[in-house]
Protein backbone atom coordinates (compact mmCIF):
# COMPACT_ATOMS: atom_id res chain seq x y z
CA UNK A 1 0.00 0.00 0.00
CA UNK A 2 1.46 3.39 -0.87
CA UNK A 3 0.15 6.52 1.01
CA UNK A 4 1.38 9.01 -1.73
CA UNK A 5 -0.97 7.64 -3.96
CA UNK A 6 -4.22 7.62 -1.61
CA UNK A 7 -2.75 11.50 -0.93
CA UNK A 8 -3.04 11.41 -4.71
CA UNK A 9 -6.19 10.39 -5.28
CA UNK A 10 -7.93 12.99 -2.78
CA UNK A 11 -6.22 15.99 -3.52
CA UNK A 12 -7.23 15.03 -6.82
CA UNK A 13 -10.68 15.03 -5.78
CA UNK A 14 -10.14 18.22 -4.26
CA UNK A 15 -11.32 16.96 -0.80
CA UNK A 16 -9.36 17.23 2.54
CA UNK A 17 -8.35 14.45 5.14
CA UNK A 18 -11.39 15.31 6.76
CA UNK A 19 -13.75 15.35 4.26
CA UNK A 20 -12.33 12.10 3.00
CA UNK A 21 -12.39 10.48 6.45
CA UNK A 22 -16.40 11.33 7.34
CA UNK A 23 -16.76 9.35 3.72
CA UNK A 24 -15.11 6.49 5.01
CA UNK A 25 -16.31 6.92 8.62
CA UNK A 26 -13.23 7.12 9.64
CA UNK A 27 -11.19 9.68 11.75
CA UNK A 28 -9.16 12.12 9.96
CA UNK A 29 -6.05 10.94 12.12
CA UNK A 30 -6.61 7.41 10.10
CA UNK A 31 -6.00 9.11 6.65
CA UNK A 32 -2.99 11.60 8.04
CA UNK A 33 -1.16 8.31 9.07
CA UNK A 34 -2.40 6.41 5.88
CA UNK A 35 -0.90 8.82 3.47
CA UNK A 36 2.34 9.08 5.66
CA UNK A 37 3.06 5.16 5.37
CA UNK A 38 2.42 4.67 9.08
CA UNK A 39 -0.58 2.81 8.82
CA UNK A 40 -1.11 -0.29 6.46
CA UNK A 41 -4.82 -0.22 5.88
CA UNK A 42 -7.44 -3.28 6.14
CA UNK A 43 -8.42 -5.12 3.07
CA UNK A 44 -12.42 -3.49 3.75
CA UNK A 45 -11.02 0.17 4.28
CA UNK A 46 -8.44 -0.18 0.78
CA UNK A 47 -11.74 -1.51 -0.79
CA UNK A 48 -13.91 1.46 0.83
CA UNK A 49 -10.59 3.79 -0.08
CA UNK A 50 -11.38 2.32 -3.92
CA UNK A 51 -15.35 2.80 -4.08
CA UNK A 52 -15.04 6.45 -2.93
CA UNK A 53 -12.45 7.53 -5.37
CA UNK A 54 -13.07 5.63 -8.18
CA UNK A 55 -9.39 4.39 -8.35
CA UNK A 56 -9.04 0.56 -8.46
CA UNK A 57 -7.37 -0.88 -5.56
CA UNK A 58 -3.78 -1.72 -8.29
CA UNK A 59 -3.77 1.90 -8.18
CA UNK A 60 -3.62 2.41 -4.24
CA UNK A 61 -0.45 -0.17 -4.31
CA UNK A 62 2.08 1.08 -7.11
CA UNK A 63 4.92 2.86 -6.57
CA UNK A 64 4.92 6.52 -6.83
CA UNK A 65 5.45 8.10 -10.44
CA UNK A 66 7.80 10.02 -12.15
CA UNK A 67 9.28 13.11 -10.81
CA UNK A 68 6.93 15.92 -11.55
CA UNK A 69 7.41 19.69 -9.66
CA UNK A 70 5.48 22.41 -9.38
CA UNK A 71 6.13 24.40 -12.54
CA UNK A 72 4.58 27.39 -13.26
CA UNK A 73 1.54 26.74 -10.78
CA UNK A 74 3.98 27.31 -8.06
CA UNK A 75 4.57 30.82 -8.81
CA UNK A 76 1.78 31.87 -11.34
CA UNK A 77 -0.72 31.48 -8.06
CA UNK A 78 -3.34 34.10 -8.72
CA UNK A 79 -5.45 35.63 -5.41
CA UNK A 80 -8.65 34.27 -6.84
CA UNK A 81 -7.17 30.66 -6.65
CA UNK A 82 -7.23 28.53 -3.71
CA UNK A 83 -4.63 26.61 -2.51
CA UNK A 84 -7.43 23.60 -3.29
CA UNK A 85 -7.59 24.41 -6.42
CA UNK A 86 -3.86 24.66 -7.00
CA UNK A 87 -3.58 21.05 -5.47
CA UNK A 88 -6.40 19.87 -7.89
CA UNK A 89 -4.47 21.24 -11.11
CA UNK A 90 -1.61 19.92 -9.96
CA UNK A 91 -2.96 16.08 -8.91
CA UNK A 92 -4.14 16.37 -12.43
CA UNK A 93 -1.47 17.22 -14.49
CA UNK A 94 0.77 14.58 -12.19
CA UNK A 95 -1.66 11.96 -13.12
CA UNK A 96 -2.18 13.04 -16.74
CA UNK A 97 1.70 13.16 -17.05
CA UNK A 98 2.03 9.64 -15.70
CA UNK A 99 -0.27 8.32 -18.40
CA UNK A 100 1.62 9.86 -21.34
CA UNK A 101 4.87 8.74 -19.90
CA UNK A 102 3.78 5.12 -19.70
CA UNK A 103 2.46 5.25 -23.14
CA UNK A 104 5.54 7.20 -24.51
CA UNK A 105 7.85 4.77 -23.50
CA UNK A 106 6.28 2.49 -26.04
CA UNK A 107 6.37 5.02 -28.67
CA UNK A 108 9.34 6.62 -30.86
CA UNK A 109 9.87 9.79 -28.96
CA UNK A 110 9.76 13.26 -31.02
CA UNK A 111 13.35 14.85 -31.28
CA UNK A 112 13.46 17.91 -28.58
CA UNK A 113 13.95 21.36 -31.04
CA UNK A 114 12.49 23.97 -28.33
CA UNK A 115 15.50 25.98 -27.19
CA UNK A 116 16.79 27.19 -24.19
CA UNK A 117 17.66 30.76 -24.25
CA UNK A 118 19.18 33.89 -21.79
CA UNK A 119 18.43 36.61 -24.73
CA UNK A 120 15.91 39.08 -23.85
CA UNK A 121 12.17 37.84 -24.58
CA UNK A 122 11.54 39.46 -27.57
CA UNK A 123 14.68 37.87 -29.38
CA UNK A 124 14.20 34.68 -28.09
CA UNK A 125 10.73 34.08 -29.25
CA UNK A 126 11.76 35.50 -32.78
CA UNK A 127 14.87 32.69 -32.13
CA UNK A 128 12.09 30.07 -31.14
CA UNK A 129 10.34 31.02 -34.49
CA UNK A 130 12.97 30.47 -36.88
CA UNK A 131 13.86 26.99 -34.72
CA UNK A 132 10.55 26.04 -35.02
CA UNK A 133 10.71 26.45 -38.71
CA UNK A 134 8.17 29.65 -38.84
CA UNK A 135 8.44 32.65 -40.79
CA UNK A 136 9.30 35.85 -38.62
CA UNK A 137 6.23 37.74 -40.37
CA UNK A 138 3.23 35.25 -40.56
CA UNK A 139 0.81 33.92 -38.24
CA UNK A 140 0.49 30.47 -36.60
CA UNK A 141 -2.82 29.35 -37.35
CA UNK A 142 -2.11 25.97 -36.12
CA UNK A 143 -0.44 26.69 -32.77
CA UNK A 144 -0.68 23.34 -30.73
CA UNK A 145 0.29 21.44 -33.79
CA UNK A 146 3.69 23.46 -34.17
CA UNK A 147 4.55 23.07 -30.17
CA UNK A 148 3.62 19.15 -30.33
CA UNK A 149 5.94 18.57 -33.47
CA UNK A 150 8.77 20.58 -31.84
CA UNK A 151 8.78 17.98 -28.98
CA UNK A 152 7.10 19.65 -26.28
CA UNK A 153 4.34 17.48 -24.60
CA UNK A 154 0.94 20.01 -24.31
CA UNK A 155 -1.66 17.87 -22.56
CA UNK A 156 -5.33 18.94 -21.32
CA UNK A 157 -6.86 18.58 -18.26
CA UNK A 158 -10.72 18.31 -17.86
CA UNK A 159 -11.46 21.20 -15.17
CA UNK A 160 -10.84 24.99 -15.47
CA UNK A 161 -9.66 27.17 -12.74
CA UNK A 162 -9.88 30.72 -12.11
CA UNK A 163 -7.85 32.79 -14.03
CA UNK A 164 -5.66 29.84 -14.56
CA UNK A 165 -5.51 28.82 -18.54
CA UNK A 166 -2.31 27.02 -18.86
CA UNK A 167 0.55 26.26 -16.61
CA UNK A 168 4.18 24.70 -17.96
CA UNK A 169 6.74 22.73 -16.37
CA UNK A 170 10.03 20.66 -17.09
CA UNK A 171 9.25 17.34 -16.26
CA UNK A 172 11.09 13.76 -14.85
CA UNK A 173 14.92 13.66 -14.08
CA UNK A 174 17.07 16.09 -14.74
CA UNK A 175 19.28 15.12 -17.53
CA UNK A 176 16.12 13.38 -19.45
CA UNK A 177 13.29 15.88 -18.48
CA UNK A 178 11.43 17.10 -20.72
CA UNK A 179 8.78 20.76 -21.45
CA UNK A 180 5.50 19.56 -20.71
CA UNK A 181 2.22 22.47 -21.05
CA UNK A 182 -0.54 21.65 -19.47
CA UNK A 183 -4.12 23.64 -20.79
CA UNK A 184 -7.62 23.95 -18.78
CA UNK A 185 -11.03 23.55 -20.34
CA UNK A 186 -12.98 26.55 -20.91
CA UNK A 187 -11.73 28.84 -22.08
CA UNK A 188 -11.71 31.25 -25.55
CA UNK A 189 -9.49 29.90 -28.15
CA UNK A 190 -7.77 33.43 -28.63
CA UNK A 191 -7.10 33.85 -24.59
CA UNK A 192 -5.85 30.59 -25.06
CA UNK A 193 -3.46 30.53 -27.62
CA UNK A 194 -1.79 33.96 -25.70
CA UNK A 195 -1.61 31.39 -22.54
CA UNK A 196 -0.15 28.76 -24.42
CA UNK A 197 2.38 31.30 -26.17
CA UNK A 198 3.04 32.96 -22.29
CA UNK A 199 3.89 29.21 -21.20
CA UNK A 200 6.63 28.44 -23.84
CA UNK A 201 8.07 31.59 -22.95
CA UNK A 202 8.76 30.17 -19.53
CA UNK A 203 10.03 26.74 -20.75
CA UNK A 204 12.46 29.21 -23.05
CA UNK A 205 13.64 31.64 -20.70
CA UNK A 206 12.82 30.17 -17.43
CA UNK A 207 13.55 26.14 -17.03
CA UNK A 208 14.90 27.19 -13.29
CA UNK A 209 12.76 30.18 -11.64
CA UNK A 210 15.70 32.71 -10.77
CA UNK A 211 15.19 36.39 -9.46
CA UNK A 212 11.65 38.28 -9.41
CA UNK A 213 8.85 36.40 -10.27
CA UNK A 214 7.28 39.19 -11.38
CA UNK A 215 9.85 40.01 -13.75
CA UNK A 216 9.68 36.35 -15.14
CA UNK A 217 6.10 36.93 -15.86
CA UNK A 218 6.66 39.98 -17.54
CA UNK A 219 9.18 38.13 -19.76
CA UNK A 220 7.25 35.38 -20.49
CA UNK A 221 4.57 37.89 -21.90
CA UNK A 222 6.88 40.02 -23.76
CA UNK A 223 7.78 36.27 -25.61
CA UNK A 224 4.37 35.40 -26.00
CA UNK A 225 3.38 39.05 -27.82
CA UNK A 226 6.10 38.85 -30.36
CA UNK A 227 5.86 35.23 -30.64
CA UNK A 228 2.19 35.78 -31.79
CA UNK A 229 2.61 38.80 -33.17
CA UNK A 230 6.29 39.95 -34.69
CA UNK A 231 7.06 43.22 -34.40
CA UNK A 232 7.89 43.56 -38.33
CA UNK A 233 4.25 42.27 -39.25
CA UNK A 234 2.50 44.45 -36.27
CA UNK A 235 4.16 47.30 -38.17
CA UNK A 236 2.63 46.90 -41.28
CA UNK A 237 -0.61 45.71 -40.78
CA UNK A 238 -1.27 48.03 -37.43
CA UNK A 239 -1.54 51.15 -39.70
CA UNK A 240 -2.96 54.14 -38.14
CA UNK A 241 -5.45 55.37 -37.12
CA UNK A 242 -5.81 52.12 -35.42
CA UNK A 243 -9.42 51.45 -35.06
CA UNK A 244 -11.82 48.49 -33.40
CA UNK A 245 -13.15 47.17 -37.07
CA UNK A 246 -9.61 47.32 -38.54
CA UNK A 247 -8.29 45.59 -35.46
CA UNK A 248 -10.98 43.54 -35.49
CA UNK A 249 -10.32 42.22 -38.97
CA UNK A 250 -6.14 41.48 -38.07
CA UNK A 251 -8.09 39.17 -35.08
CA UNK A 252 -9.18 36.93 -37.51
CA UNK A 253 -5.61 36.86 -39.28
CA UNK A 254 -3.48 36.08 -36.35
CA UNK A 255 -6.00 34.14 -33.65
CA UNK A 256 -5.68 36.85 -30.91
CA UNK A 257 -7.72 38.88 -28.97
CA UNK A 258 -8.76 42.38 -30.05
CA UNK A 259 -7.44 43.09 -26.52
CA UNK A 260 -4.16 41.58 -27.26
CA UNK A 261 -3.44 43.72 -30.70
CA UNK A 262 -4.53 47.48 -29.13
CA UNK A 263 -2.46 46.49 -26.17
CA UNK A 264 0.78 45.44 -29.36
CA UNK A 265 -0.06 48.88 -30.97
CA UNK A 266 0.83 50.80 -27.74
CA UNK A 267 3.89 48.78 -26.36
CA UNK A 268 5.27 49.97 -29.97
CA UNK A 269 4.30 53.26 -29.88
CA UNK A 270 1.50 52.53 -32.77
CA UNK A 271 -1.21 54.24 -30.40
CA UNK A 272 -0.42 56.82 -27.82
CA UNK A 273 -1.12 56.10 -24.34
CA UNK A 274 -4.62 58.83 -25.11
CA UNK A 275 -5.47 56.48 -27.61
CA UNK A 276 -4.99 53.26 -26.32
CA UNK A 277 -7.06 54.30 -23.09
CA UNK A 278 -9.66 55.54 -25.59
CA UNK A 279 -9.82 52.15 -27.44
CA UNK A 280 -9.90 50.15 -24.16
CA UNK A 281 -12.70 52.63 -22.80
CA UNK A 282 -14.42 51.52 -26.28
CA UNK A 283 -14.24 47.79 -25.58
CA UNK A 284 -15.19 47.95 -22.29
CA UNK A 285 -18.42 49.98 -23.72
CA UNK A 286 -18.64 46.87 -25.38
CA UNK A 287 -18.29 44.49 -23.37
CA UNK A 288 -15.56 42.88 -24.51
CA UNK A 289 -13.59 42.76 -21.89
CA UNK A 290 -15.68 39.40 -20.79
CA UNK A 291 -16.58 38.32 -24.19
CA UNK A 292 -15.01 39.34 -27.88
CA UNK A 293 -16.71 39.59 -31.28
CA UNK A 294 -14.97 36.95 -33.67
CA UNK A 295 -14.74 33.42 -31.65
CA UNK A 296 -10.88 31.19 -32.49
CA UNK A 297 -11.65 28.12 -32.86
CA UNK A 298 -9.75 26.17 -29.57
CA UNK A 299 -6.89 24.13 -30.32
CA UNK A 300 -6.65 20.82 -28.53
CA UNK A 301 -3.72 18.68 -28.10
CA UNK A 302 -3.40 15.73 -30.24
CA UNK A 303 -0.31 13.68 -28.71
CA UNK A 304 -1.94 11.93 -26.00
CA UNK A 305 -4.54 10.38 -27.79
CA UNK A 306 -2.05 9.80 -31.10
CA UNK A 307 -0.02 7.42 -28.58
CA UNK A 308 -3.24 5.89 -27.25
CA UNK A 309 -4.72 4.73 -30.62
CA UNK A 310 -0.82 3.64 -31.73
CA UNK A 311 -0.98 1.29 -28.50
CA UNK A 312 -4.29 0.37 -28.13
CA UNK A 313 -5.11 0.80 -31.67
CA UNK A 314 -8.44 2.53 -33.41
CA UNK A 315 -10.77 2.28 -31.48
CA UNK A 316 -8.67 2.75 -28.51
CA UNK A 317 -9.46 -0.27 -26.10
CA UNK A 318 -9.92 1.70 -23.39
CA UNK A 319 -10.49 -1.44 -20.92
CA UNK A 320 -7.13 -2.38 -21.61
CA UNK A 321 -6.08 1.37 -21.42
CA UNK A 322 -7.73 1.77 -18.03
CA UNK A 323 -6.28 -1.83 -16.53
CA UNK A 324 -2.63 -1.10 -17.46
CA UNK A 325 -2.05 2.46 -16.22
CA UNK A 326 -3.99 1.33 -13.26
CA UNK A 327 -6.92 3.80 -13.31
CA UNK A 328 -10.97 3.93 -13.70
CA UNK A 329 -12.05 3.57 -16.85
CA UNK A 330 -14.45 6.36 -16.61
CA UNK A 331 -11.35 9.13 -15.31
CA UNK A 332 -9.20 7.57 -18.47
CA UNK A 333 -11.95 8.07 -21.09
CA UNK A 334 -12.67 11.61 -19.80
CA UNK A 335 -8.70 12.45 -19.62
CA UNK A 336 -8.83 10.91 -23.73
CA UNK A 337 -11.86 12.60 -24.92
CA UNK A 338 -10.57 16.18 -23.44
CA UNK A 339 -7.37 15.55 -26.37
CA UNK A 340 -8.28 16.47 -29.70
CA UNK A 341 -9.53 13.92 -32.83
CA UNK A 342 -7.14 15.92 -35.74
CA UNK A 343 -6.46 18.83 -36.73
CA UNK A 344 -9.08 21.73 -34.98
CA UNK A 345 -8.92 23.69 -37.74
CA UNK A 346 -9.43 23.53 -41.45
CA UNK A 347 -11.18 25.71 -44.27
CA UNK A 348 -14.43 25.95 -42.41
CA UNK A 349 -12.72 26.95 -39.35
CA UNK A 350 -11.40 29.58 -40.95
CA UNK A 351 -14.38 30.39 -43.36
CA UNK A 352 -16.72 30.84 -39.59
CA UNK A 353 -14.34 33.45 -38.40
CA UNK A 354 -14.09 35.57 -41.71
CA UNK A 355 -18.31 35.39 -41.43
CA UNK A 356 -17.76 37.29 -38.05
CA UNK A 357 -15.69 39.71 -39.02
CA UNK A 358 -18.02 41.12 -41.48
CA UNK A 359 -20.67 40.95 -38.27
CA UNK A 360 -18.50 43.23 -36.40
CA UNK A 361 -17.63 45.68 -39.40
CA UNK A 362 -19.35 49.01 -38.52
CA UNK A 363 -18.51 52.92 -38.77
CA UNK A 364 -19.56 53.07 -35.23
CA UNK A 365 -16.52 51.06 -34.52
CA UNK A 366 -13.97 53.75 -36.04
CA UNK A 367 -11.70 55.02 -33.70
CA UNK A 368 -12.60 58.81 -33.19
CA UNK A 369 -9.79 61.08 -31.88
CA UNK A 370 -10.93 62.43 -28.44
C-alpha cells in the first residue's frame, strides 16, 4: 500500500483528510497516518478507499510516479485561486503526465527542437520562431500542432480554474526531463493561444525560476506578444489610425484577442497612451472585456490520444487502457476525450471566423480622436 498515492487520489478530488475520512467513517487521524506510510490499511477500508475515489485498488499499491514539480503553478498562483484548487491542477497534471509517460515509453519519442535561451524575450521568441521552422512575419494558425511537433508534450486537463488557462513545467529527471504544457477547459481559443504562447516563454527563458517572479512573468509575456505577433508584421498591418473594425479584422488573421493587438499597438508606440485608453474605454463599452466579437476556434492537443490509438489501436481499447495504467475507466476516457480527434482547424474553421468579421464591421466602430 502506498500513502502518496491515496494523498493522490484525494487531492485530486479536491477533498481534505477530513472530508475524505467522514466518507469512510473514519477519523481524519486514520488518513494523516495512511498517506504518511504509518498505517497499512485493512483489506475493507483499501476496498472502501477504492469505491469512494473511483481508483481501483492496483492503483492504491504502485509505486509513486515520475518526478513531476510544481512548474509554473507554483509561482503563477493568482489571489482568486485557492490553494485547493492549486492542489487539484496539480494532482491532475501529475496523473495526466504519468499516463503519457507510460504510453511514450512504447512510442518513438519526437526529437526535442524547443531551445533554451538567456536573450531578452523578444529575441528569443523570434529565435524560437525560426527553430521552429516559422516565418518571422506570418501567423500560426495551427499553434498546438507546431509546439507538439517541436517535442514539447501540451496535454489537457478536464477542469478549469480561475484565471488559470495554462501552466508549464520541465518534467522527470534532470538530464532526461522534458517541457510539458498543461491547458484547462474553458476557455476562448484566442485567450488561449496567448496562454499557451506565455507558457513556452517560460520553458524558453525560465527552465529554473531565478530572481523576481514578477519580472519572469513579464518576460514570459513580452515572448508570448512577439511570438504571436512579430514586431515587423505588427508594423505593417497596425496602420494608423488604429481602429476596433480594422483591429478587429487582423483578429481573424493572427487568432488573438482584439485586446491583445490594441495592447501590441501601444507597447510599440503605434497608439499613444490617449489612444490606447480611448480604445480600451471603447471595448469595455462593449463588453468585450468578458466576451469578444470573432470566436478562435480552440486548439486541442493531439499527442496523448495519437499514442493511445498507436498502442491500443483505433478504437482505442480503453479497458485495456484503463487496466494497465492502473486507473478507472471512466477518469481515463474523460482524460482521452478532453485531447483532440485531428487537426481543430481547417477551411471551415477559418471560413466561420471571416463570417464574423463582417458581423463586427461598422462605422460606429472607427476610432474617433478624443
Amino acid at each position: 500500500m502506498n500513502g502518496d498515492r491515496v494523498r493522490q487520489a484525494r487531492e485530486l478530488l479536491g477533498w481534505t483528510q477530513t472530508a475524505f475520512a467522514q466518507r469512510l467513517a473514519v477519523e481524519q487521524a486514520t488518513i494523516a497516518r495512511i498517506e504518511k506510510g504509518d498505517l497499512k490499511p485493512s483489506e475493507s477500508l483499501l476496498a472502501a478507499i477504492a469505491l469512494q475515489t473511483g481508483f481501483p485498488p492496483t492503483f492504491f499499491q504502485q509505486p509513486s510516479g515520475p518526478e513531476f514539480p510544481m512548474g509554473s503553478l507554483l509561482f503563477r498562483a493568482h489571489a482568486t485561486t485557492t490553494a485547493r484548487e492549486r492542489t487539484e491542477a496539480y494532482r491532475y497534471a501529475q496523473t495526466i503526465y504519468e499516463m503519457s509517460d507510460r504510453l511514450a515509453a512504447r512510442i518513438k519519442p519526437i526529437p526535442l527542437r524547443l531551445p533554451q535561451l538567456s536573450e531578452p524575450p523578444d529575441v528569443a521568441a523570434r529565435i524560437t520562431r525560426s527553430t521552429l521552422g516559422l516565418s518571422p512575419d506570418t501567423p500560426i494558425p495551427h499553434l498546438l500542432s507546431v509546439i507538439e511537433k517541436a517535442g514539447v508534450l501540451v496535454l489537457a486537463i478536464p477542469v478549469s480554474l480561475e484565471e488559470r488557462d495554462a501552466f508549464s513545467l520541465w518534467a522527470g529527471a534532470e538530464r532526461s526531463s522534458r517541457p510539458v504544457i498543461f491547458v484547462s477547459a474553458g476557455r476562448p481559443g484566442d485567450r488561449l493561444r496567448f496562454s499557451i504562447s506565455h507558457e513556452l516563454g517560460h520553458l524558453v527563458l525560465h527552465p529554473m525560476i531565478k530572481g523576481q517572479i514578477s519580472d519572469a512573468e513579464k518576460g514570459a509575456d513580452r515572448f508570448a506578444a512577439e511570438f504571436l505577433m512579430p514586431e515587423i508584421a505588427m508594423r505593417r498591418e497596425l496602420i494608423p489610425p488604429v481602429t476596433l473594425a480594422s483591429v478587429a479584422k487582423l483578429k481573424a488573421r493572427w487568432r488573438v484577442s482584439i485586446q491583445a493587438l490594441v495592447r501590441r499597438a501601444f507597447e510599440l508606440d503605434i497608439v499613444t497612451r490617449r489612444q490606447y485608453t480611448y480604445l480600451f474605454e471603447q471595448i469595455g463599452a462593449r463588453g468585450w472585456r468578458v466576451s469578444e466579437p470573432v470566436d478562435v476556434p480552440v486548439e486541442k492537443p493531439r499527442a496523448l490520444k495519437k499514442m493511445a490509438e498507436l498502442v491500443y489501436g483505433i478504437p482505442i481499447n480503453y479497458e485495456k487502457l484503463a487496466g494497465n495504467l492502473k486507473l478507472s475507466l471512466r477518469f481515463v476516457r474523460r482524460i482521452i476525450d478532453a485531447h483532440a480527434e485531428g487537426s481543430e482547424f481547417g477551411t471551415n474553421a477559418d471560413a466561420s471566423v471571416s463570417r464574423q468579421v463582417r458581423r463586427v464591421q461598422s462605422p460606429l466602430l472607427h476610432f474617433r480622436r478624443p
